[in-house]
N, C-alpha and C. Protein backbone atom coordinates (compact mmCIF):
# COMPACT_ATOMS: atom_id res chain seq x y z
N UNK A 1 76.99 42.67 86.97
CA UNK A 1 76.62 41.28 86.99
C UNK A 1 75.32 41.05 86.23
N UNK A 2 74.68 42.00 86.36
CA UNK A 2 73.07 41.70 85.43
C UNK A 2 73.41 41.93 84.26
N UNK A 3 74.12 42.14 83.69
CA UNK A 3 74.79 42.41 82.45
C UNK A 3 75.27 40.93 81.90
N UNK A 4 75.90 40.51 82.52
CA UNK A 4 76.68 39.23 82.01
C UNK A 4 75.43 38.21 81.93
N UNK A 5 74.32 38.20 82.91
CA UNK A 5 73.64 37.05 82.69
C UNK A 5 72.71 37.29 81.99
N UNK A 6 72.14 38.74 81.30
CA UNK A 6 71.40 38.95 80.06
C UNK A 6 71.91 38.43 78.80
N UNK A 7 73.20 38.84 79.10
CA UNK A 7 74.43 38.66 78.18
C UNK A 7 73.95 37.00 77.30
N UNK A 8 74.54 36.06 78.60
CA UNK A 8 74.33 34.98 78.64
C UNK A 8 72.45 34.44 77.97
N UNK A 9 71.21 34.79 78.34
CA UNK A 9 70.30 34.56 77.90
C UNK A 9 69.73 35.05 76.77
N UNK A 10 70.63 36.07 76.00
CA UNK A 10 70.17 36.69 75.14
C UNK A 10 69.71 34.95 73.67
N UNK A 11 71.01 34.67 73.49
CA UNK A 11 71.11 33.19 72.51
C UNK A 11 69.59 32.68 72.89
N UNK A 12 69.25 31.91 74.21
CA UNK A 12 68.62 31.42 74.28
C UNK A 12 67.04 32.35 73.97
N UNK A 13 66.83 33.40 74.51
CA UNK A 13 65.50 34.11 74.02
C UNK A 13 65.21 34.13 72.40
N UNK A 14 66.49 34.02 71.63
CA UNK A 14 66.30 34.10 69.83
C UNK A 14 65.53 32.71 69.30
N UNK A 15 66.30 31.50 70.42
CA UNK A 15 66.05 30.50 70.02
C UNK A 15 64.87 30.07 70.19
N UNK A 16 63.95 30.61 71.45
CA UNK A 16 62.64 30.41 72.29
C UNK A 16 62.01 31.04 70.93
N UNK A 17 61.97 32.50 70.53
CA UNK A 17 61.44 33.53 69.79
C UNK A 17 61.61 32.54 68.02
N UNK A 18 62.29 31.92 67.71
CA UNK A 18 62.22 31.50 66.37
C UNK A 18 61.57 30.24 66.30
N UNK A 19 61.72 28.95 67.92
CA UNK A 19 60.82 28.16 67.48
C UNK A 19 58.96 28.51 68.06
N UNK A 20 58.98 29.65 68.97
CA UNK A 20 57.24 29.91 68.77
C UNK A 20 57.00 30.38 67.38
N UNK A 21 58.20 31.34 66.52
CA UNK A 21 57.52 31.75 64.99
C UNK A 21 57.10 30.67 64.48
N UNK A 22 58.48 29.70 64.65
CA UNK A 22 57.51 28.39 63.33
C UNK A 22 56.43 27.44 64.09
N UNK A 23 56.31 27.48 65.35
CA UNK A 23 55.29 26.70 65.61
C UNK A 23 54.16 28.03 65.58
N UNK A 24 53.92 29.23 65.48
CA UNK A 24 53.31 29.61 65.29
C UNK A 24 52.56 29.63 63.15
N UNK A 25 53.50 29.59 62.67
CA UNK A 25 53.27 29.04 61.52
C UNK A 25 52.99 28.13 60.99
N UNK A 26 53.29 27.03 61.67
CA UNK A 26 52.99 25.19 61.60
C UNK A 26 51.87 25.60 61.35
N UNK A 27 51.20 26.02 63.11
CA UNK A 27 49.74 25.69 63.63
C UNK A 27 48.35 26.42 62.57
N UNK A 28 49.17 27.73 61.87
CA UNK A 28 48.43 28.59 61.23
C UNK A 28 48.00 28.04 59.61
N UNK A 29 48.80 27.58 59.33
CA UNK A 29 48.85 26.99 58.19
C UNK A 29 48.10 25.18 58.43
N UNK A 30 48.32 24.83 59.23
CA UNK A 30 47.41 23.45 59.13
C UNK A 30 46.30 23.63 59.63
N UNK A 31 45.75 24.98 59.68
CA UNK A 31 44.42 25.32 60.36
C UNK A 31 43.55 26.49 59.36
N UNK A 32 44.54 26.59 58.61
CA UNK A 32 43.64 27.71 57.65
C UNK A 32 43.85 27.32 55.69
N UNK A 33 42.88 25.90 55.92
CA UNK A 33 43.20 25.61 54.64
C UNK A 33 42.18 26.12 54.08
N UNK A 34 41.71 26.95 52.86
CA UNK A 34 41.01 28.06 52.42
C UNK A 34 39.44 26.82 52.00
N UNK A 35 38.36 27.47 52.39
CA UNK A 35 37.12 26.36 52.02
C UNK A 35 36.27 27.84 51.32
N UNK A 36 35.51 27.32 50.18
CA UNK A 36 34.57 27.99 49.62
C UNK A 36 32.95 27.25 49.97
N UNK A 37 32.27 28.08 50.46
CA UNK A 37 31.28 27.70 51.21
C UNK A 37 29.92 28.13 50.12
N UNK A 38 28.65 27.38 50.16
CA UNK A 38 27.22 27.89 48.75
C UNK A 38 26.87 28.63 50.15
N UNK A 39 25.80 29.74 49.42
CA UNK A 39 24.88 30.66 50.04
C UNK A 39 24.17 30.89 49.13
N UNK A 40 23.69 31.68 49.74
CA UNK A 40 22.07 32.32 48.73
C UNK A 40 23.01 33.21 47.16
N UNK A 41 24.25 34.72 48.02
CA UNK A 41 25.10 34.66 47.55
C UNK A 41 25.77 33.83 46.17
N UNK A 42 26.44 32.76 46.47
CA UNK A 42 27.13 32.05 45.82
C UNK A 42 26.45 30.77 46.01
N UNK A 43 25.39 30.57 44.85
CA UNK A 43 24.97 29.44 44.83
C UNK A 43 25.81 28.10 44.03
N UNK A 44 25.10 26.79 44.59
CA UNK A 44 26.32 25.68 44.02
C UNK A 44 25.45 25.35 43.04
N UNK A 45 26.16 24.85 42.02
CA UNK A 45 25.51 24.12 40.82
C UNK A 45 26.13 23.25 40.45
N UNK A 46 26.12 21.97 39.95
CA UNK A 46 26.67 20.59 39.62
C UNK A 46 26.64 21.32 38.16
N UNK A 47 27.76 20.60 37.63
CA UNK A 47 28.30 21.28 36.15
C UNK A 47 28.27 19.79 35.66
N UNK A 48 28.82 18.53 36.03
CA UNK A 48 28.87 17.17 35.93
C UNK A 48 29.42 16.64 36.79
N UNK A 49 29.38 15.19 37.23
CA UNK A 49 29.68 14.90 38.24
C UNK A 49 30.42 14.59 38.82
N UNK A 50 31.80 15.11 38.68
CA UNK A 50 32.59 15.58 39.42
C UNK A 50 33.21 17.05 39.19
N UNK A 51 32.73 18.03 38.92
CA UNK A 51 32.54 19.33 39.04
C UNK A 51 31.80 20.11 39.72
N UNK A 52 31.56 21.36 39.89
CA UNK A 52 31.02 22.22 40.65
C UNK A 52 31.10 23.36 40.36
N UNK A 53 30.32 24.43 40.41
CA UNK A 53 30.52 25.74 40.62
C UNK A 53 29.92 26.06 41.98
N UNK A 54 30.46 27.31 42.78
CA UNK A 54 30.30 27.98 43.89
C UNK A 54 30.47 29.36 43.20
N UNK A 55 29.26 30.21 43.34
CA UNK A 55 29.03 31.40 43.00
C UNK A 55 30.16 31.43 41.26
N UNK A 56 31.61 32.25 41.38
CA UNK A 56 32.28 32.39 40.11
C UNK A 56 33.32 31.33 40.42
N UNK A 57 33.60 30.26 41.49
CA UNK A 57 34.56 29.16 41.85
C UNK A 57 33.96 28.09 41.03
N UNK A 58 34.95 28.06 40.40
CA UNK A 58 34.86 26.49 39.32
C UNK A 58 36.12 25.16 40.31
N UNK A 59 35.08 24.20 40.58
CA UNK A 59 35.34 23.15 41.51
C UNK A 59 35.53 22.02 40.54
N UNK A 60 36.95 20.85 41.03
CA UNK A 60 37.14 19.72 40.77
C UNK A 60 36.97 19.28 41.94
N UNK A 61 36.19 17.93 42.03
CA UNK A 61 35.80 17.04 43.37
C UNK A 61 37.44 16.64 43.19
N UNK A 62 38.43 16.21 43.88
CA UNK A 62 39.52 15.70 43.92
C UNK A 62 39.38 14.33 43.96
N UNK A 63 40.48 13.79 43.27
CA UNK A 63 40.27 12.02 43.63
C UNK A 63 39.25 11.49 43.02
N UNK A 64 38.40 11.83 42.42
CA UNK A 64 37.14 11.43 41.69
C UNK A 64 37.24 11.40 40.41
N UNK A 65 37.08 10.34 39.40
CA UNK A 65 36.41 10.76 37.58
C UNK A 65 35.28 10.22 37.51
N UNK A 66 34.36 10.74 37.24
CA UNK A 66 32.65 10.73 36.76
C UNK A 66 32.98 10.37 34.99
N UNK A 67 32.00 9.40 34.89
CA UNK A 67 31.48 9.38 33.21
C UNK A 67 31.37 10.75 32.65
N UNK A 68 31.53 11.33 31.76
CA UNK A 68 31.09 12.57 30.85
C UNK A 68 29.95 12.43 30.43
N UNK A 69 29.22 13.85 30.32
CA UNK A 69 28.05 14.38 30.65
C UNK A 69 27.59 13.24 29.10
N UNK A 70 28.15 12.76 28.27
CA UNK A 70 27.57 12.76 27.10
C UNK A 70 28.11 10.87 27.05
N UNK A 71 28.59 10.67 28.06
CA UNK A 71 28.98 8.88 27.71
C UNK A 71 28.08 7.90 27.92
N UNK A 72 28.01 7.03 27.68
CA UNK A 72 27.27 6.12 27.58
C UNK A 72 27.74 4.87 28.30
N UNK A 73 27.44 3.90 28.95
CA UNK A 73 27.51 2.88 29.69
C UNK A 73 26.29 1.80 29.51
N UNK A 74 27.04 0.79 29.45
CA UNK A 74 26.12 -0.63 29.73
C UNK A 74 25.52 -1.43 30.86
N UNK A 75 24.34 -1.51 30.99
CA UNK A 75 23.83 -2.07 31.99
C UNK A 75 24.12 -3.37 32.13
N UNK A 76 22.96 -4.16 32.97
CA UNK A 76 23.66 -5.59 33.19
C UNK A 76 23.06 -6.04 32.36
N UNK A 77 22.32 -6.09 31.28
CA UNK A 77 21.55 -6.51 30.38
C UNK A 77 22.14 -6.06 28.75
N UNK A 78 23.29 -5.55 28.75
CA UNK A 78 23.85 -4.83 28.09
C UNK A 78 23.27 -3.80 27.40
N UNK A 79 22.23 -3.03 27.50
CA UNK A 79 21.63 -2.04 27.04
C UNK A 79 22.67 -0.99 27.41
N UNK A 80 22.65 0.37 26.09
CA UNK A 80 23.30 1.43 26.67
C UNK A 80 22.31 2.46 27.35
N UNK A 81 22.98 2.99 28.48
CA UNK A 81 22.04 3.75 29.08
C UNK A 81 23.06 5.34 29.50
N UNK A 82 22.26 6.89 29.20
CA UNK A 82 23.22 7.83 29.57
C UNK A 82 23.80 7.45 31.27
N UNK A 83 24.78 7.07 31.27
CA UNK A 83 26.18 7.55 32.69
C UNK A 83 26.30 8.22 33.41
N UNK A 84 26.89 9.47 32.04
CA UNK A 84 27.31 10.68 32.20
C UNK A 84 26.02 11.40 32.79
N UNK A 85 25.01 11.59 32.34
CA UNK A 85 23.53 12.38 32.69
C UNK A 85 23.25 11.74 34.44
N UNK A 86 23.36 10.50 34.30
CA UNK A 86 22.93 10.06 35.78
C UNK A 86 24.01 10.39 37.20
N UNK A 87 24.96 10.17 36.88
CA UNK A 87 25.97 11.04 37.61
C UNK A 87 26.15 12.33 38.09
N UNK A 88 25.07 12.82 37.06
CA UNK A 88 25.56 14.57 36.71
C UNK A 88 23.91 14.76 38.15
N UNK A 89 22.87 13.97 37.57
CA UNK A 89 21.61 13.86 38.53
C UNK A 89 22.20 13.93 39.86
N UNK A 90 23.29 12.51 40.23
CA UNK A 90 23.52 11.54 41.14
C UNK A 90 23.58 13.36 42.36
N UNK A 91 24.87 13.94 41.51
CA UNK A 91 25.48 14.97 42.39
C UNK A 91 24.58 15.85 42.83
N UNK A 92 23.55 16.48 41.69
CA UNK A 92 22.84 17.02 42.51
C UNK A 92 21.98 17.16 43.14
N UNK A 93 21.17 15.49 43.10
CA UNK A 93 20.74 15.43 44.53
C UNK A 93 21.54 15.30 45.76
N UNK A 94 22.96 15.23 45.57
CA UNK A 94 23.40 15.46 47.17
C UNK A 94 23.44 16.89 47.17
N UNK A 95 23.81 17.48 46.39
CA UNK A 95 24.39 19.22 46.75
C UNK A 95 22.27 19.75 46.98
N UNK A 96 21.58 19.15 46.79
CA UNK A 96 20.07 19.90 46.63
C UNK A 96 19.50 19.83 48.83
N UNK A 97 20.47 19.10 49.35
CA UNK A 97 20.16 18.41 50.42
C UNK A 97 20.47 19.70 51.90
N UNK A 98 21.51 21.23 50.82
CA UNK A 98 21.94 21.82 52.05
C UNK A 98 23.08 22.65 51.65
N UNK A 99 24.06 23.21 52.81
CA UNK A 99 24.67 23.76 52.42
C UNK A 99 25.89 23.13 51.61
N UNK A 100 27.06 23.98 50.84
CA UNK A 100 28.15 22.58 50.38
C UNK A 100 29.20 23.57 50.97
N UNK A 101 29.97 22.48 51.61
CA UNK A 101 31.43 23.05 52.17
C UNK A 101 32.74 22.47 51.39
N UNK A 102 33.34 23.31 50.80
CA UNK A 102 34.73 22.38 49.95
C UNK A 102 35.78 22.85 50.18
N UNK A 103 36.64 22.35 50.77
CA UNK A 103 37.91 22.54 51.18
C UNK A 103 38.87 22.54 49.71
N UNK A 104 39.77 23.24 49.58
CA UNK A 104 40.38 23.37 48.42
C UNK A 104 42.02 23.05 48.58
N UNK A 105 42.42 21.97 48.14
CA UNK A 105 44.00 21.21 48.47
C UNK A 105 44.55 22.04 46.81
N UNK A 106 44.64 22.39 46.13
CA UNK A 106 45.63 22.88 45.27
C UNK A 106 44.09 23.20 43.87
N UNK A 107 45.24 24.05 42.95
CA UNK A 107 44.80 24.04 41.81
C UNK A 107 45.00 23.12 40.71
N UNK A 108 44.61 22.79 39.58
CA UNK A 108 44.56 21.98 38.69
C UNK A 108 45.25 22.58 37.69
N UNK A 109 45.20 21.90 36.74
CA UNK A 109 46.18 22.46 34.97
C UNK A 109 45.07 23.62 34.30
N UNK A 110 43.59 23.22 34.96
CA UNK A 110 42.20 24.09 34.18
C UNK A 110 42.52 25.11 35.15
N UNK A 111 43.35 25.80 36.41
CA UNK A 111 43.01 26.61 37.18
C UNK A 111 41.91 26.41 37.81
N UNK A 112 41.11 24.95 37.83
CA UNK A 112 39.83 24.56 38.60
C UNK A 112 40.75 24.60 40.64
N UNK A 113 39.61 24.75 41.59
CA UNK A 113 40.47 24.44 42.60
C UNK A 113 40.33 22.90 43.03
N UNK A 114 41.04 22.22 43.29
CA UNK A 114 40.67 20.67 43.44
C UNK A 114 40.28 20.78 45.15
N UNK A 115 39.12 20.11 45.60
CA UNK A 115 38.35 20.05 46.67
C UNK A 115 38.15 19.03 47.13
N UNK A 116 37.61 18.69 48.67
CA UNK A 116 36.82 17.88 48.47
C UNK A 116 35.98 18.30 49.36
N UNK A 117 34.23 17.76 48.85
CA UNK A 117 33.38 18.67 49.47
C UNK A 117 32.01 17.98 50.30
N UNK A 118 31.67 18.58 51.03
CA UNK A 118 30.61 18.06 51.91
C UNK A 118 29.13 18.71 51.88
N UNK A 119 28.28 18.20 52.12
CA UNK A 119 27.36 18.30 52.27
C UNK A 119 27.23 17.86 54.48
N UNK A 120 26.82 18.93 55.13
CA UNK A 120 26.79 18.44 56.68
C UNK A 120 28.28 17.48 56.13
N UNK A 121 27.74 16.19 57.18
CA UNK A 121 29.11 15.85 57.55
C UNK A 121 29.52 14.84 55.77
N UNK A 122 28.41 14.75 55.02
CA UNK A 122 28.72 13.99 53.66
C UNK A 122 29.74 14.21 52.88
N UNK A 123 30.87 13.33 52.91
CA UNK A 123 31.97 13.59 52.03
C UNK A 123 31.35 13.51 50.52
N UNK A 124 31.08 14.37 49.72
CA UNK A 124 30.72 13.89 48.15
C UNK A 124 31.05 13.51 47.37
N UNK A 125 32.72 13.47 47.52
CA UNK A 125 33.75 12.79 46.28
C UNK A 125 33.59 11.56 47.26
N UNK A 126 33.42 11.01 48.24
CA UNK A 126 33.30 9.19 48.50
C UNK A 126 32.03 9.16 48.16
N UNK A 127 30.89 9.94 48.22
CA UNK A 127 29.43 9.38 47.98
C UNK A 127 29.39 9.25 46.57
N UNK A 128 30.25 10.36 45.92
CA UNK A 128 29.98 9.61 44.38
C UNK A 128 31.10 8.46 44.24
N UNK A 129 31.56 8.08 44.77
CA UNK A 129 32.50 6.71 43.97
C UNK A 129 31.38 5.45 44.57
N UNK A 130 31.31 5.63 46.36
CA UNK A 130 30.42 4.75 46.84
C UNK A 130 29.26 4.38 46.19
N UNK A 131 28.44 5.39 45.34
CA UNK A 131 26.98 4.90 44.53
C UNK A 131 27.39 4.93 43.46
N UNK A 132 28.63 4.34 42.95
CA UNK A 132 28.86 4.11 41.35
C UNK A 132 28.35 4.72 40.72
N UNK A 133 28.58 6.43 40.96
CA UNK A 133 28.15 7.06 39.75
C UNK A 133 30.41 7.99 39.42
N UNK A 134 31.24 7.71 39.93
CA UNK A 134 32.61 7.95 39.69
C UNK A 134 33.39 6.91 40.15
N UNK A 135 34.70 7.04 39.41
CA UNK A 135 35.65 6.41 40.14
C UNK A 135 36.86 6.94 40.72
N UNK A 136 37.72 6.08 41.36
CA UNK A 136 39.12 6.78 41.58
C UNK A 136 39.62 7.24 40.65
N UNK A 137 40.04 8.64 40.24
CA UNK A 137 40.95 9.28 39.60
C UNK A 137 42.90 9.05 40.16
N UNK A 138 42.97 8.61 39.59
CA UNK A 138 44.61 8.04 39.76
C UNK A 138 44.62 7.44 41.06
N UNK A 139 45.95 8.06 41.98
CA UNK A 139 45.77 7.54 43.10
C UNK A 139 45.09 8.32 44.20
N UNK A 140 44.28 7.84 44.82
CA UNK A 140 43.46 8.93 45.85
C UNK A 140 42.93 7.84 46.71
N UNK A 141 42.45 8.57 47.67
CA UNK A 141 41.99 8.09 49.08
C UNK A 141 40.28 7.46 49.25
N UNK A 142 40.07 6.90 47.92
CA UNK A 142 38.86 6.04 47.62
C UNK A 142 38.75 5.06 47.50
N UNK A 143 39.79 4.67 47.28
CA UNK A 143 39.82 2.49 47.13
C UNK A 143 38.80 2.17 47.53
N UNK A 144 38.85 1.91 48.72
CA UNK A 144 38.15 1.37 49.96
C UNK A 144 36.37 1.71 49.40
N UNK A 145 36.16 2.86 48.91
CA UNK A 145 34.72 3.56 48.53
C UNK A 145 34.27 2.33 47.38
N UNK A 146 35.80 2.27 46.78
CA UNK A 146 35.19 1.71 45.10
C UNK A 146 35.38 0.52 45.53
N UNK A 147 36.13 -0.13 45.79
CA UNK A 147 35.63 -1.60 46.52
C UNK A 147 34.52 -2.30 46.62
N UNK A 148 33.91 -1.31 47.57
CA UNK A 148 32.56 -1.34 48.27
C UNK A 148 31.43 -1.08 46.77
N UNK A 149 31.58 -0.09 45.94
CA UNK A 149 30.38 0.02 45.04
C UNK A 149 30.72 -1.30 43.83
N UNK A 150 31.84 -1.80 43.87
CA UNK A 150 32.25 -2.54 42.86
C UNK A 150 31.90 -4.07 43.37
N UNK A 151 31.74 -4.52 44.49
CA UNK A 151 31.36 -5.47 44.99
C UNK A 151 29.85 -5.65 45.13
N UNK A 152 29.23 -4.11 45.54
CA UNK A 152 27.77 -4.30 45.51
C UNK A 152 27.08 -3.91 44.30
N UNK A 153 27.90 -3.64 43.01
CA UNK A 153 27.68 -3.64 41.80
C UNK A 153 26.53 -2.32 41.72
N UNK A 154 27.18 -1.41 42.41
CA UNK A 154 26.23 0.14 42.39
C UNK A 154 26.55 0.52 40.95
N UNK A 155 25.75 1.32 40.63
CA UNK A 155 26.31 2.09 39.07
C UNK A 155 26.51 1.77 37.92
N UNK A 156 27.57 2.33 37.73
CA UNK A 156 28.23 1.72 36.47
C UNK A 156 28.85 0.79 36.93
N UNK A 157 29.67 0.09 38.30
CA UNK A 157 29.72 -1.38 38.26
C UNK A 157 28.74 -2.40 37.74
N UNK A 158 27.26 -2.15 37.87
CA UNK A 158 25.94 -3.05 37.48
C UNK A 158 26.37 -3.57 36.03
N UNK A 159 27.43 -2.65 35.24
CA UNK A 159 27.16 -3.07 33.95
C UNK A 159 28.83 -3.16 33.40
N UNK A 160 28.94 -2.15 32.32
CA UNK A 160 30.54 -2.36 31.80
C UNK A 160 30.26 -0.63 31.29
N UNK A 161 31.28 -0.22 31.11
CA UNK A 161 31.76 1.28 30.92
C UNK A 161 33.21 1.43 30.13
N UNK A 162 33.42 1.97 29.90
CA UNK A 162 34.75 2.77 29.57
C UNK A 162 34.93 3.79 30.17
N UNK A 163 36.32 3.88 30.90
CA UNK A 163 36.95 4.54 31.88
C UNK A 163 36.86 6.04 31.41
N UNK A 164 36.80 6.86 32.33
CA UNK A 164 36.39 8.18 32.09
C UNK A 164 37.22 8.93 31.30
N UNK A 165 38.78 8.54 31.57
CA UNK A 165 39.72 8.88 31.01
C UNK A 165 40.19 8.63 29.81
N UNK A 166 39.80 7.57 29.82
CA UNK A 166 40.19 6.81 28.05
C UNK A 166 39.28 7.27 27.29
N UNK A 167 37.72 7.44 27.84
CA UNK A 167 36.44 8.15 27.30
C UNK A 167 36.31 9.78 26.28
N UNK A 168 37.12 10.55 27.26
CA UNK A 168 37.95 11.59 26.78
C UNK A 168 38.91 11.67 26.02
N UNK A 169 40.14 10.70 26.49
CA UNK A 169 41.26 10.90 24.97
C UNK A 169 40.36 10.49 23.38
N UNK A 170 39.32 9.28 23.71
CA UNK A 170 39.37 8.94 22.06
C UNK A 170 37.93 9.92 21.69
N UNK A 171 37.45 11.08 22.67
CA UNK A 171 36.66 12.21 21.66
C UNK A 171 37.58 13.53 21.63
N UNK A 172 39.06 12.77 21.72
CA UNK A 172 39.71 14.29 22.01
C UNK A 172 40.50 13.71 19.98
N UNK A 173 40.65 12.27 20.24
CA UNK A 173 41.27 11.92 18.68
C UNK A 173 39.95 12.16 17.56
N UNK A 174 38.56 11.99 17.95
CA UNK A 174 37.92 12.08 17.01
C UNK A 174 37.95 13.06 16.53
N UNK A 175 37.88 14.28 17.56
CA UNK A 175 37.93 15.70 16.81
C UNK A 175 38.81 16.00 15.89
N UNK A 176 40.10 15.39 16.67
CA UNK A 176 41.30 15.64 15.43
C UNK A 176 41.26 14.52 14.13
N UNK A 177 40.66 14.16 14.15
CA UNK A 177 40.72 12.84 12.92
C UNK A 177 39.22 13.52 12.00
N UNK A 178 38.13 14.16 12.68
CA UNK A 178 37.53 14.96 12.02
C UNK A 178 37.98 16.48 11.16
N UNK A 179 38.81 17.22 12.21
CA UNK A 179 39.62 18.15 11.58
C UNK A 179 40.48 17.89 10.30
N UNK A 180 40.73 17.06 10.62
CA UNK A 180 41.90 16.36 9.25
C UNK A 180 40.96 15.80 8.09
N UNK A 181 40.02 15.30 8.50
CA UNK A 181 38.98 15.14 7.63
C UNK A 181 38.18 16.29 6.31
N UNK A 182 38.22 17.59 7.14
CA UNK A 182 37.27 18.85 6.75
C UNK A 182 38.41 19.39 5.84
N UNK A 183 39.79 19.37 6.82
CA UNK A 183 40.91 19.51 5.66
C UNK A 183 41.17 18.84 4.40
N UNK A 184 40.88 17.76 4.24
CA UNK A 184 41.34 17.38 3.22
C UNK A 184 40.34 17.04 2.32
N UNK A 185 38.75 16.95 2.99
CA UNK A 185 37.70 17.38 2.23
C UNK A 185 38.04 18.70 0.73
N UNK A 186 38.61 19.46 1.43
CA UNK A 186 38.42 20.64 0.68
C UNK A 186 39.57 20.70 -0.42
N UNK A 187 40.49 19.78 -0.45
CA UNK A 187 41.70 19.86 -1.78
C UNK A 187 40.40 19.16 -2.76
């Protein structure tokens, strides 16, 4: 008789045993999302402002585009003033404030890891959109940030800019419209 009713519970123990594996896997995996942490070790350095290095970890703030280190932007007076340089400042006075913690959601096309990172409890990809020194990069979880700096005219809202992205394609055509240039210099 103890036979038949092992018999009988065996089904059910596989079934107990396969859903603790995956809830043991759920729980492991939504709890161990990999973070690269600065130390003395692996110090952080702002590369521009929305980049990072951590010791040999090359960081994308996620959700964020910063002016380039070399763009230029208009104030409210229309003067051009460096962007890119003040942004690149903006970041590292937050990262100068402590330790930086960055959680890493995937890799990028550069093999950069895309992050997003803190300072204590300071989210830094919202502190840079919030003080208009970046904006939303496609769709991401900043609206609400840029709203707020675009209404209180922080940053590069104060003035007029060209989008970070468009900023890049037309010094990505100059090069090639220079290349073609050097070429045909030389017939």
């Amino acid at each position: 008789m103890g036979r038949k009713l092992s018999h009988i519970y065996t089904p059910y123990r596989i079934i107990f045993c396969i859903i603790l594996a995956a809830l043991s896997l759920y729980f492991e995996s939504a709890s161990s999302a990999e973070e690269i942490i600065s130390s003395p070790l692996a110090p952080v350095k702002a590369v521009d402002g929305d980049s990072l290095e951590i010791g040999t970890r090359r960081i994308r703030l996620m959700g964020i585009d910063a002016p380039e280190y070399t763009q230029l932007c208009k104030d409210k007076k229309q003067q051009n003033y460096p962007c890119g340089k003040e942004s690149l400042s903006h970041l590292q006075k937050l990262i100068a404030n402590g330790e930086v913690r960055c959680i890493i959601h995937k890799k990028d096309k550069y093999n950069r890891d895309l992050c997003t990172c803190y300072v204590g409890k300071t989210d830094l990809n919202a502190e840079m959109i919030r003080s208009g020194h970046a904006i939303v990069y496609l769709e991401s979880d900043y609206a609400a940030e840029q709203a707020e700096a675009k209404r209180r005219k922080n940053g590069i809202w104060n003035g007029r800019f060209m989008h970070p992205r468009l900023y890049r394609r037309l010094k990505e055509e100059e090069k090639k419209a220079n290349k073609f240039k050097f070429i045909s210099d030389s017939y």
